[in-house]
PDB file of N, CA and C in Angstrom:
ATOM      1  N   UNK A   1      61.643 204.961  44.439  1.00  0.00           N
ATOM      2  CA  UNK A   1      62.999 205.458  44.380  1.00  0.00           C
ATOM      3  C   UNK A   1      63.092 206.651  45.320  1.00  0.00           C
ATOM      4  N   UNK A   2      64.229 206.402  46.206  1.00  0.00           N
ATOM      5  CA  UNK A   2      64.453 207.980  47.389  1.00  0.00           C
ATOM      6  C   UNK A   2      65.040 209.229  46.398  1.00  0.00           C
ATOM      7  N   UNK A   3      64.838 209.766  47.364  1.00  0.00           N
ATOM      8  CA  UNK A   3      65.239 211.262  46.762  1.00  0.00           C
ATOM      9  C   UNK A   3      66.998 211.160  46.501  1.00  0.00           C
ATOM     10  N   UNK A   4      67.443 210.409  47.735  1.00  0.00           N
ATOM     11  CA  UNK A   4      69.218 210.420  47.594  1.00  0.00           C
ATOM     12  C   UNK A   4      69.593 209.867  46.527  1.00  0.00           C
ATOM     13  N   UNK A   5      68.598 208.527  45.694  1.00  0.00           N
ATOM     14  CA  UNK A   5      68.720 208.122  44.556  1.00  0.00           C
ATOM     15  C   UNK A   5      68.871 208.575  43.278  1.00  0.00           C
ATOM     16  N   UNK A   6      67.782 209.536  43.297  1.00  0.00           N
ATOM     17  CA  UNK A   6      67.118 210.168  42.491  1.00  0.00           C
ATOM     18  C   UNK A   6      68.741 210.914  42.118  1.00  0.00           C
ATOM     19  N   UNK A   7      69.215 211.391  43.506  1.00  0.00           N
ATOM     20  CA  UNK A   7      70.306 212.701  43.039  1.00  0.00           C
ATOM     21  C   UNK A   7      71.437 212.297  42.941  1.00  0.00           C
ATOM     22  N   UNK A   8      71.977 210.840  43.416  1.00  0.00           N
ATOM     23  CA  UNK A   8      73.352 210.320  42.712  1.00  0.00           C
ATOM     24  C   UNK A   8      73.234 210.017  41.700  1.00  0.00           C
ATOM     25  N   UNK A   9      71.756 209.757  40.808  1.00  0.00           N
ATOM     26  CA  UNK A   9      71.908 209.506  39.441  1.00  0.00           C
ATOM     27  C   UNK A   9      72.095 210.401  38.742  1.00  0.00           C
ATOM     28  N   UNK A  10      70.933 211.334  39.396  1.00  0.00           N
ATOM     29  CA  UNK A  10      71.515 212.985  38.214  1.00  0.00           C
ATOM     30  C   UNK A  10      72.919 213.138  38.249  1.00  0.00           C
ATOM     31  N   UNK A  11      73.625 212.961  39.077  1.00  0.00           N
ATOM     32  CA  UNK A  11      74.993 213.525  39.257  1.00  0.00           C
ATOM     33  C   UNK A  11      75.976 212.778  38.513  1.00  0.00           C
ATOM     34  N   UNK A  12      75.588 211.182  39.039  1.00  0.00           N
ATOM     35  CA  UNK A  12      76.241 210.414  37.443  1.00  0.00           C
ATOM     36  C   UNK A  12      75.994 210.606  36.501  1.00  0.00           C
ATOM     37  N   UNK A  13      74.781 210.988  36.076  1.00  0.00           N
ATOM     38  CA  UNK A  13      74.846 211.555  34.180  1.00  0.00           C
ATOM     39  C   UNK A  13      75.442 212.358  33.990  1.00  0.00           C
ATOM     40  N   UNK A  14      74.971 213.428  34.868  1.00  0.00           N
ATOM     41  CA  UNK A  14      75.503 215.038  34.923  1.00  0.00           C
ATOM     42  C   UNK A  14      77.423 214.602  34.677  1.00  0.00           C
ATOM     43  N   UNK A  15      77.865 214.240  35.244  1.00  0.00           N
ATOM     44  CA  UNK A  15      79.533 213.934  35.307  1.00  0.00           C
ATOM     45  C   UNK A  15      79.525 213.188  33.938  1.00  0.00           C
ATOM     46  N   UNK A  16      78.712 211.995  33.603  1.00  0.00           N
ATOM     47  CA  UNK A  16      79.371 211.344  32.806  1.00  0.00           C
ATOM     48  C   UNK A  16      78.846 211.867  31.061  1.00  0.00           C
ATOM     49  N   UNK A  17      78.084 213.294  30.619  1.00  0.00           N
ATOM     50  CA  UNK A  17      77.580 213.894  30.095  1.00  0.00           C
ATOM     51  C   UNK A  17      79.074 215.132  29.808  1.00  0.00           C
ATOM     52  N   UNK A  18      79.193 215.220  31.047  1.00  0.00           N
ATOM     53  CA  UNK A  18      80.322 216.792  31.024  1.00  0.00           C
ATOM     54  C   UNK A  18      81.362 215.762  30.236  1.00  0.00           C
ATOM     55  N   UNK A  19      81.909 214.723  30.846  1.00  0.00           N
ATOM     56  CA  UNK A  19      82.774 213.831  30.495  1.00  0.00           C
ATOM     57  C   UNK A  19      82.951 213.485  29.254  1.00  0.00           C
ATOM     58  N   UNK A  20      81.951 213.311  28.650  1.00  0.00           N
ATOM     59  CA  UNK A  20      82.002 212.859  26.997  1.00  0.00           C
ATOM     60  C   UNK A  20      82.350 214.281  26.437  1.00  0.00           C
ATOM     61  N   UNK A  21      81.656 215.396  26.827  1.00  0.00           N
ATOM     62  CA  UNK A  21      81.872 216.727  25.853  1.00  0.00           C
ATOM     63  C   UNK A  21      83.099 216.940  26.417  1.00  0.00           C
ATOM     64  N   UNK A  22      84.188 216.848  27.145  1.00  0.00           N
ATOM     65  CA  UNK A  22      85.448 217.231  27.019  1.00  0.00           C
ATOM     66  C   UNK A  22      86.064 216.128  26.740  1.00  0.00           C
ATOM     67  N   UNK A  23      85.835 215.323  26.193  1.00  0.00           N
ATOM     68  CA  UNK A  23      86.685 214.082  25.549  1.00  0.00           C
ATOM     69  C   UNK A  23      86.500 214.264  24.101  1.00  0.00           C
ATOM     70  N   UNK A  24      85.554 214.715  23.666  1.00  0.00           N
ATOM     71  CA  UNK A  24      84.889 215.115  22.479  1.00  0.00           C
ATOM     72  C   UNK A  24      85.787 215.909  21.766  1.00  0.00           C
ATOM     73  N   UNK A  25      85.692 217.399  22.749  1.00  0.00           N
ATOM     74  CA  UNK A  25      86.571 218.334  21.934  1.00  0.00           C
ATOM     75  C   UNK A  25      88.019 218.447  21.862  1.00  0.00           C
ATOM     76  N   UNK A  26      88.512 217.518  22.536  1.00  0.00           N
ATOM     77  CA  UNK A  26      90.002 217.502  22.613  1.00  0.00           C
ATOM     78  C   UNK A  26      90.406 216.465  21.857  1.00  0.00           C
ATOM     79  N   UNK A  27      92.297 216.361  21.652  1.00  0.00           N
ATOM     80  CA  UNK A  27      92.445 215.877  20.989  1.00  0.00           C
ATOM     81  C   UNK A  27      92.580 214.236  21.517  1.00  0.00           C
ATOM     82  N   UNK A  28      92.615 213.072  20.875  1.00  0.00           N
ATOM     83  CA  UNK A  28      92.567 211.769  21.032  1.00  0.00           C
ATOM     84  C   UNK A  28      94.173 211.566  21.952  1.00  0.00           C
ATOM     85  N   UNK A  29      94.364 212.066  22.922  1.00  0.00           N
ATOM     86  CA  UNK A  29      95.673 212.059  24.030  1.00  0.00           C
ATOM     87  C   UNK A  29      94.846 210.956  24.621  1.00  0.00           C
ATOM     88  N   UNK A  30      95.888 210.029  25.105  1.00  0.00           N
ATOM     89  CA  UNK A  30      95.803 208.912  26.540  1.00  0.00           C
ATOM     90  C   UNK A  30      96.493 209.597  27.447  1.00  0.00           C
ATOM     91  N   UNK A  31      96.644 210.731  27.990  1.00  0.00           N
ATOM     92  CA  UNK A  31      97.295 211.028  29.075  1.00  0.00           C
ATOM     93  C   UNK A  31      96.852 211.132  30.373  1.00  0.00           C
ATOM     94  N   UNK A  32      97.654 212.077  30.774  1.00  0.00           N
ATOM     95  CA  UNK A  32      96.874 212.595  32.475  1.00  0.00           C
ATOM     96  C   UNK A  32      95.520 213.024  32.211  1.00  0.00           C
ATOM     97  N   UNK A  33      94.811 214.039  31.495  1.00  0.00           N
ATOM     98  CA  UNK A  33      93.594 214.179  31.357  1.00  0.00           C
ATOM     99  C   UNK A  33      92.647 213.101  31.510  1.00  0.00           C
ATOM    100  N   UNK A  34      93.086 212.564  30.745  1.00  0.00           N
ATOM    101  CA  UNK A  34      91.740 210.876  30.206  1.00  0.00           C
ATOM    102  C   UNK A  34      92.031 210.182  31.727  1.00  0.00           C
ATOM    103  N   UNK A  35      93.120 210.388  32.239  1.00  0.00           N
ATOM    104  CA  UNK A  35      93.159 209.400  33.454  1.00  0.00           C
ATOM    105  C   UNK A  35      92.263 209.607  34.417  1.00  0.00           C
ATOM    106  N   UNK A  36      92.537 211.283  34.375  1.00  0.00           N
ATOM    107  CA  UNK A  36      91.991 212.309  35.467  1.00  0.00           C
ATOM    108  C   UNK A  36      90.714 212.089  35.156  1.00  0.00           C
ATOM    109  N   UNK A  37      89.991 212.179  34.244  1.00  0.00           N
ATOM    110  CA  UNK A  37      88.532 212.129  34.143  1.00  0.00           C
ATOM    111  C   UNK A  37      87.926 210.534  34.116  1.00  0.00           C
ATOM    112  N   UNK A  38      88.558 209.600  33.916  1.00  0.00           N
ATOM    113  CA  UNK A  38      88.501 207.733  34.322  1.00  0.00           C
ATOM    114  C   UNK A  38      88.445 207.815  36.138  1.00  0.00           C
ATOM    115  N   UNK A  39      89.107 208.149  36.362  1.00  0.00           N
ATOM    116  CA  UNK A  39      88.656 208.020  38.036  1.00  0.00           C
ATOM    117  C   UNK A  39      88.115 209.163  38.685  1.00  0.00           C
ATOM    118  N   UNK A  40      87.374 210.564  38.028  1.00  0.00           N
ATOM    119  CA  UNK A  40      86.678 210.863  38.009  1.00  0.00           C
ATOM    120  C   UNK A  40      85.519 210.356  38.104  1.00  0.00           C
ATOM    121  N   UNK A  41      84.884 209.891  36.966  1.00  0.00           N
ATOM    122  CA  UNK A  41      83.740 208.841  36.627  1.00  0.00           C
ATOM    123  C   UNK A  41      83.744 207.639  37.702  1.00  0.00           C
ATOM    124  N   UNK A  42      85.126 206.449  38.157  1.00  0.00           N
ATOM    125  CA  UNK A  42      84.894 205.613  38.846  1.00  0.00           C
ATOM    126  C   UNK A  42      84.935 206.024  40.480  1.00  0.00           C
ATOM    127  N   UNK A  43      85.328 207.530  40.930  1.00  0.00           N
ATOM    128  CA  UNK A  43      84.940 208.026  42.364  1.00  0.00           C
ATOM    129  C   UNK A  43      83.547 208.391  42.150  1.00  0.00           C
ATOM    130  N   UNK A  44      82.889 209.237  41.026  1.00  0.00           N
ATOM    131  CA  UNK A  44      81.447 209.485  41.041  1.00  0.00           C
ATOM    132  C   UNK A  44      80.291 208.051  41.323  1.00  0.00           C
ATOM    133  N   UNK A  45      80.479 207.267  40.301  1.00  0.00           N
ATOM    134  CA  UNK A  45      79.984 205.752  40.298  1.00  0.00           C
ATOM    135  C   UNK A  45      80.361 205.118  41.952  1.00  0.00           C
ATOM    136  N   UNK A  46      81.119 205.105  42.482  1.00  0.00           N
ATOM    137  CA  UNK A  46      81.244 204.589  43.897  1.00  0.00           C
ATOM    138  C   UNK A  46      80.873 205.548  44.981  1.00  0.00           C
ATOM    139  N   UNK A  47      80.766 206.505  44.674  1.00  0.00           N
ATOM    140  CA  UNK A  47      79.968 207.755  45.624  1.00  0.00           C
ATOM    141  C   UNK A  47      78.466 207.243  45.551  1.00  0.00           C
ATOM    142  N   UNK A  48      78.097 207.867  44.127  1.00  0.00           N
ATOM    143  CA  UNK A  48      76.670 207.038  43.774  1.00  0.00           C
ATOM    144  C   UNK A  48      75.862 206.133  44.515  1.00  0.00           C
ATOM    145  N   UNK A  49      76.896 205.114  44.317  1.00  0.00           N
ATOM    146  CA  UNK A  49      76.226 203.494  44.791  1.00  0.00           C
ATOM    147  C   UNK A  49      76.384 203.563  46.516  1.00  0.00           C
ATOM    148  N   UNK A  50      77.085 204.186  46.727  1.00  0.00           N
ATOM    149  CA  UNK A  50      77.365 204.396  48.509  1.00  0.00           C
ATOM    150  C   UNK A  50      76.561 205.554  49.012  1.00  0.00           C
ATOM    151  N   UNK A  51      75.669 206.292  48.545  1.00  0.00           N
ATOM    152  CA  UNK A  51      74.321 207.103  48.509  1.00  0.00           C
ATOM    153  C   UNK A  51      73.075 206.404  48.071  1.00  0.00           C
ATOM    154  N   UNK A  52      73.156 205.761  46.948  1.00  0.00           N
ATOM    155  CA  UNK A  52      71.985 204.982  47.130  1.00  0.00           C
ATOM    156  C   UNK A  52      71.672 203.647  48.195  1.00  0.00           C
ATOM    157  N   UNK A  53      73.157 202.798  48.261  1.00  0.00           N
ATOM    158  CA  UNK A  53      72.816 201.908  48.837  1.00  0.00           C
ATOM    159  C   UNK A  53      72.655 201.779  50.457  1.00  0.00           C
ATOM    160  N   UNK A  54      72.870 203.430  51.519  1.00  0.00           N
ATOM    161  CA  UNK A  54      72.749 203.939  52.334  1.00  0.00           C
ATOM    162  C   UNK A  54      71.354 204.421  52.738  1.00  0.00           C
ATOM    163  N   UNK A  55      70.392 204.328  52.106  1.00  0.00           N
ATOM    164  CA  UNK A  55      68.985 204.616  51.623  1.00  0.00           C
ATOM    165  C   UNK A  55      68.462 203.301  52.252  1.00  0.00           C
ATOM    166  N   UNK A  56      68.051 203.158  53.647  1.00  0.00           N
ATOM    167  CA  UNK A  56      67.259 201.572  54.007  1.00  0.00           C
ATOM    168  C   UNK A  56      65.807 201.456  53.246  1.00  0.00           C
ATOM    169  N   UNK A  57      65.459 200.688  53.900  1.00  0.00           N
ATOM    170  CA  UNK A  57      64.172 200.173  53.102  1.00  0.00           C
ATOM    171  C   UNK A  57      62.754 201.006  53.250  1.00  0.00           C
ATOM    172  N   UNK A  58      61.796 200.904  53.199  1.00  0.00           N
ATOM    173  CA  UNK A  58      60.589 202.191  53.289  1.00  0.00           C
ATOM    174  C   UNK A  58      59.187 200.756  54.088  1.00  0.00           C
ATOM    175  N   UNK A  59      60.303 199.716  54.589  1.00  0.00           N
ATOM    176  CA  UNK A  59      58.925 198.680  55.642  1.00  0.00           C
ATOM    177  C   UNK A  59      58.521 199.282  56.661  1.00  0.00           C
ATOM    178  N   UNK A  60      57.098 199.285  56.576  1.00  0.00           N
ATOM    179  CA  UNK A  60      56.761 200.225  57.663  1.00  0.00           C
ATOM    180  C   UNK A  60      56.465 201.338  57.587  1.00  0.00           C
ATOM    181  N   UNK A  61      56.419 202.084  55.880  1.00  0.00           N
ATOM    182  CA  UNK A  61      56.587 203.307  55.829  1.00  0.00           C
ATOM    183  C   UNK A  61      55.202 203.773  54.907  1.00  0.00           C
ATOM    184  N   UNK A  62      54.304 204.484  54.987  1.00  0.00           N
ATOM    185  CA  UNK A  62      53.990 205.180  53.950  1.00  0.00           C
ATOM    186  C   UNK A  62      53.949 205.684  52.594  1.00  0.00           C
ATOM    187  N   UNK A  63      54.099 205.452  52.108  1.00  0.00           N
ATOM    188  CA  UNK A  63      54.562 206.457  51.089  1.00  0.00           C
ATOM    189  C   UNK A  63      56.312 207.477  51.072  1.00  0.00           C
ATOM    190  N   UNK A  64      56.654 207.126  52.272  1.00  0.00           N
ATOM    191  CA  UNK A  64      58.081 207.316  52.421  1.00  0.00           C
ATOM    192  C   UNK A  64      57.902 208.605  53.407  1.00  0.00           C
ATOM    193  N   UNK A  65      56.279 209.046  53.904  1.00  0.00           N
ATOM    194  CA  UNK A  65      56.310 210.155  54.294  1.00  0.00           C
ATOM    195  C   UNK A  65      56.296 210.023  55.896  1.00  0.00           C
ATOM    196  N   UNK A  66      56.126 209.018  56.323  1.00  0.00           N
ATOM    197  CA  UNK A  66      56.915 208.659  57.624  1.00  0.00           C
ATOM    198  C   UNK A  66      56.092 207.175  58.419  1.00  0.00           C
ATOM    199  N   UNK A  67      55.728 206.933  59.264  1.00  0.00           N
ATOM    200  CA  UNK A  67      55.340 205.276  60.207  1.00  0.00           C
ATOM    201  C   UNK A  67      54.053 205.299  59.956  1.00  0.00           C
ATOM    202  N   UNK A  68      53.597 204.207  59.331  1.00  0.00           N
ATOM    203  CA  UNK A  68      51.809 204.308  59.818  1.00  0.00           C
ATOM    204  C   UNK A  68      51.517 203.247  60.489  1.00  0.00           C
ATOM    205  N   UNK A  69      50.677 203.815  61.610  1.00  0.00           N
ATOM    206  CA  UNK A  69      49.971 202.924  62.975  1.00  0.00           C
ATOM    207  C   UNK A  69      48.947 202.969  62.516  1.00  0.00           C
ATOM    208  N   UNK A  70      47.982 201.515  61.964  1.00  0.00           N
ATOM    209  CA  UNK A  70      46.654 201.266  62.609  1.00  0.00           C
ATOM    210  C   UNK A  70      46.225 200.803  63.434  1.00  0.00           C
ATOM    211  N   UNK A  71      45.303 200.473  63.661  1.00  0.00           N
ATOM    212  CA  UNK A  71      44.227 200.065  64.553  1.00  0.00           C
ATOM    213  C   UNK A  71      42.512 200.107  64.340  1.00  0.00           C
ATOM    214  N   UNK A  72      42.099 199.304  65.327  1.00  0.00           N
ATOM    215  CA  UNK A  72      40.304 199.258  64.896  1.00  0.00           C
ATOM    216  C   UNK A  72      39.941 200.430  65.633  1.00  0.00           C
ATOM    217  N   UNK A  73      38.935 201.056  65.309  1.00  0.00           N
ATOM    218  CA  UNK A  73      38.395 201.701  66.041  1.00  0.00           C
ATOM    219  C   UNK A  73      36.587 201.665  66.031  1.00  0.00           C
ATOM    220  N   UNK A  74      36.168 201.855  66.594  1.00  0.00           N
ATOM    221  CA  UNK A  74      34.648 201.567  66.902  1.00  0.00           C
ATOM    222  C   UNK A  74      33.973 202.492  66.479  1.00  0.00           C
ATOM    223  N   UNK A  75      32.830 201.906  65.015  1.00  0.00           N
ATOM    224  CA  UNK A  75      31.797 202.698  64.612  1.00  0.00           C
ATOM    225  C   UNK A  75      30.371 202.941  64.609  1.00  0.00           C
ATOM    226  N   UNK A  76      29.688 203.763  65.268  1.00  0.00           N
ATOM    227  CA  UNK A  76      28.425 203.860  65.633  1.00  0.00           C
ATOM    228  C   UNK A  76      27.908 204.770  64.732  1.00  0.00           C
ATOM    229  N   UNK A  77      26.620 204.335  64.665  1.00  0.00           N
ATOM    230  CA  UNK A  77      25.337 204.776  64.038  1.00  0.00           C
ATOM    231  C   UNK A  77      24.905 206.270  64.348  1.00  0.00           C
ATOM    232  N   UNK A  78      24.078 206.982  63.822  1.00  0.00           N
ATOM    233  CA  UNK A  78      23.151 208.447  64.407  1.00  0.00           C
ATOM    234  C   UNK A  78      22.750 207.997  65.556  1.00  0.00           C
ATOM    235  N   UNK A  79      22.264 207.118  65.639  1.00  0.00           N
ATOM    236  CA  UNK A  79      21.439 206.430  67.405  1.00  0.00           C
ATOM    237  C   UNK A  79      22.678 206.083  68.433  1.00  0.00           C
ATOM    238  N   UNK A  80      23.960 206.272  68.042  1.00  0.00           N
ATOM    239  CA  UNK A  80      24.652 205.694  69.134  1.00  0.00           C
ATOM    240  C   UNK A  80      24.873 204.028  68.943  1.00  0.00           C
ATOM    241  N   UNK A  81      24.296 203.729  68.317  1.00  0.00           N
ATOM    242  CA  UNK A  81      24.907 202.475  68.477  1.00  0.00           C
ATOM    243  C   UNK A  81      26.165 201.554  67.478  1.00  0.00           C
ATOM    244  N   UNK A  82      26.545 200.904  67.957  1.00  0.00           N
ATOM    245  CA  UNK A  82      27.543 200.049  67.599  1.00  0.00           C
ATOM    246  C   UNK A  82      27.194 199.464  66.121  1.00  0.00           C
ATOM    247  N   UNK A  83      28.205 199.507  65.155  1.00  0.00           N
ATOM    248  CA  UNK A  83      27.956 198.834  63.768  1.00  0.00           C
ATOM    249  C   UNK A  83      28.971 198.342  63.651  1.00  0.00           C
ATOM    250  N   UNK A  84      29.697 198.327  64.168  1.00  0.00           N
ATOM    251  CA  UNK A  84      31.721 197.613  63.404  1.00  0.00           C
ATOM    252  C   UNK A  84      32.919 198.403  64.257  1.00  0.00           C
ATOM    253  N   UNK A  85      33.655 197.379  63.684  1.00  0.00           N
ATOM    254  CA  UNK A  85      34.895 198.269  63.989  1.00  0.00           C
ATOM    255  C   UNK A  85      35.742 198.718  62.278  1.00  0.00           C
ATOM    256  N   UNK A  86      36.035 199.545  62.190  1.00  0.00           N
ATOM    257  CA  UNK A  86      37.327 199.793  60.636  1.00  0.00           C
ATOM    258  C   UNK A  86      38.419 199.951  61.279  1.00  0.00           C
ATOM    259  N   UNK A  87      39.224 199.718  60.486  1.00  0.00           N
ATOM    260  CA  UNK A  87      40.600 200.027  60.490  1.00  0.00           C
ATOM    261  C   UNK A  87      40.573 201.743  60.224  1.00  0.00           C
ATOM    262  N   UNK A  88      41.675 202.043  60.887  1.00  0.00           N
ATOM    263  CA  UNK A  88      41.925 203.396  60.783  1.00  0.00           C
ATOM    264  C   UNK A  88      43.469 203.017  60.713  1.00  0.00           C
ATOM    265  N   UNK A  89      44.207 203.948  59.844  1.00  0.00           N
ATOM    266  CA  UNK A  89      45.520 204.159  59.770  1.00  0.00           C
ATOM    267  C   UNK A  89      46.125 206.030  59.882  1.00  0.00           C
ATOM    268  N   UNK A  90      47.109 205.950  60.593  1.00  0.00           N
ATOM    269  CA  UNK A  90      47.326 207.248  60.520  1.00  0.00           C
ATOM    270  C   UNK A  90      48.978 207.177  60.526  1.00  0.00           C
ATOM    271  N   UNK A  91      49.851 208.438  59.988  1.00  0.00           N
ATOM    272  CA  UNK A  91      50.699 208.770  59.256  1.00  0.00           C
ATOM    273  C   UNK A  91      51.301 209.293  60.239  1.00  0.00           C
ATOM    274  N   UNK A  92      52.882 208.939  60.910  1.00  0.00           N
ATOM    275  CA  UNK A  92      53.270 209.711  62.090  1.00  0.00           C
ATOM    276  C   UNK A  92      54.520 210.097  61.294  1.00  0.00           C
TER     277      UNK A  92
END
């Protein structure tokens, strides 16, 4: 999960948390309030999903911490000589 994920969700709870405690303490009105805070919640929820789903994929990636290139590289012995090749990967 990305970090941008991570923080449109807090922000949807966070909103839809505040949301219940002022629906809570007021009185049972259908008015402008309840409206005001209904598309509240459905601009937060479509913000959300248009932050997470702006987040491409992590192919190719590390750990998310940026490109890793391998390659073989050639391993020799104390004497100099040749034993293999390993893979080496490194983190750009």
């Amino acid at each position: 999960m990305s970090i941008k994920t991570k923080i449109a969700t807090l922000a949807i709870a966070a909103l839809a948390i505040t949301g219940s405690i002022a629906a809570s303490t007021q009185d049972a009105h259908a008015g402008p309030k309840g409206k005001a805070i209904a598309a509240g919640l459905l601009g937060a929820a479509v913000v959300g999903t248009a932050i997470a789903a702006s987040a491409g994929p992590d192919y190719g990636y590390a750990y998310g911490y940026g490109h890793r290139h391998c390659y073989w590289q050639p391993q020799y012995n104390v004497f100099g000589q040749w034993v293999g090749n390993a893979r080496v990967c490194r983190i750009h």
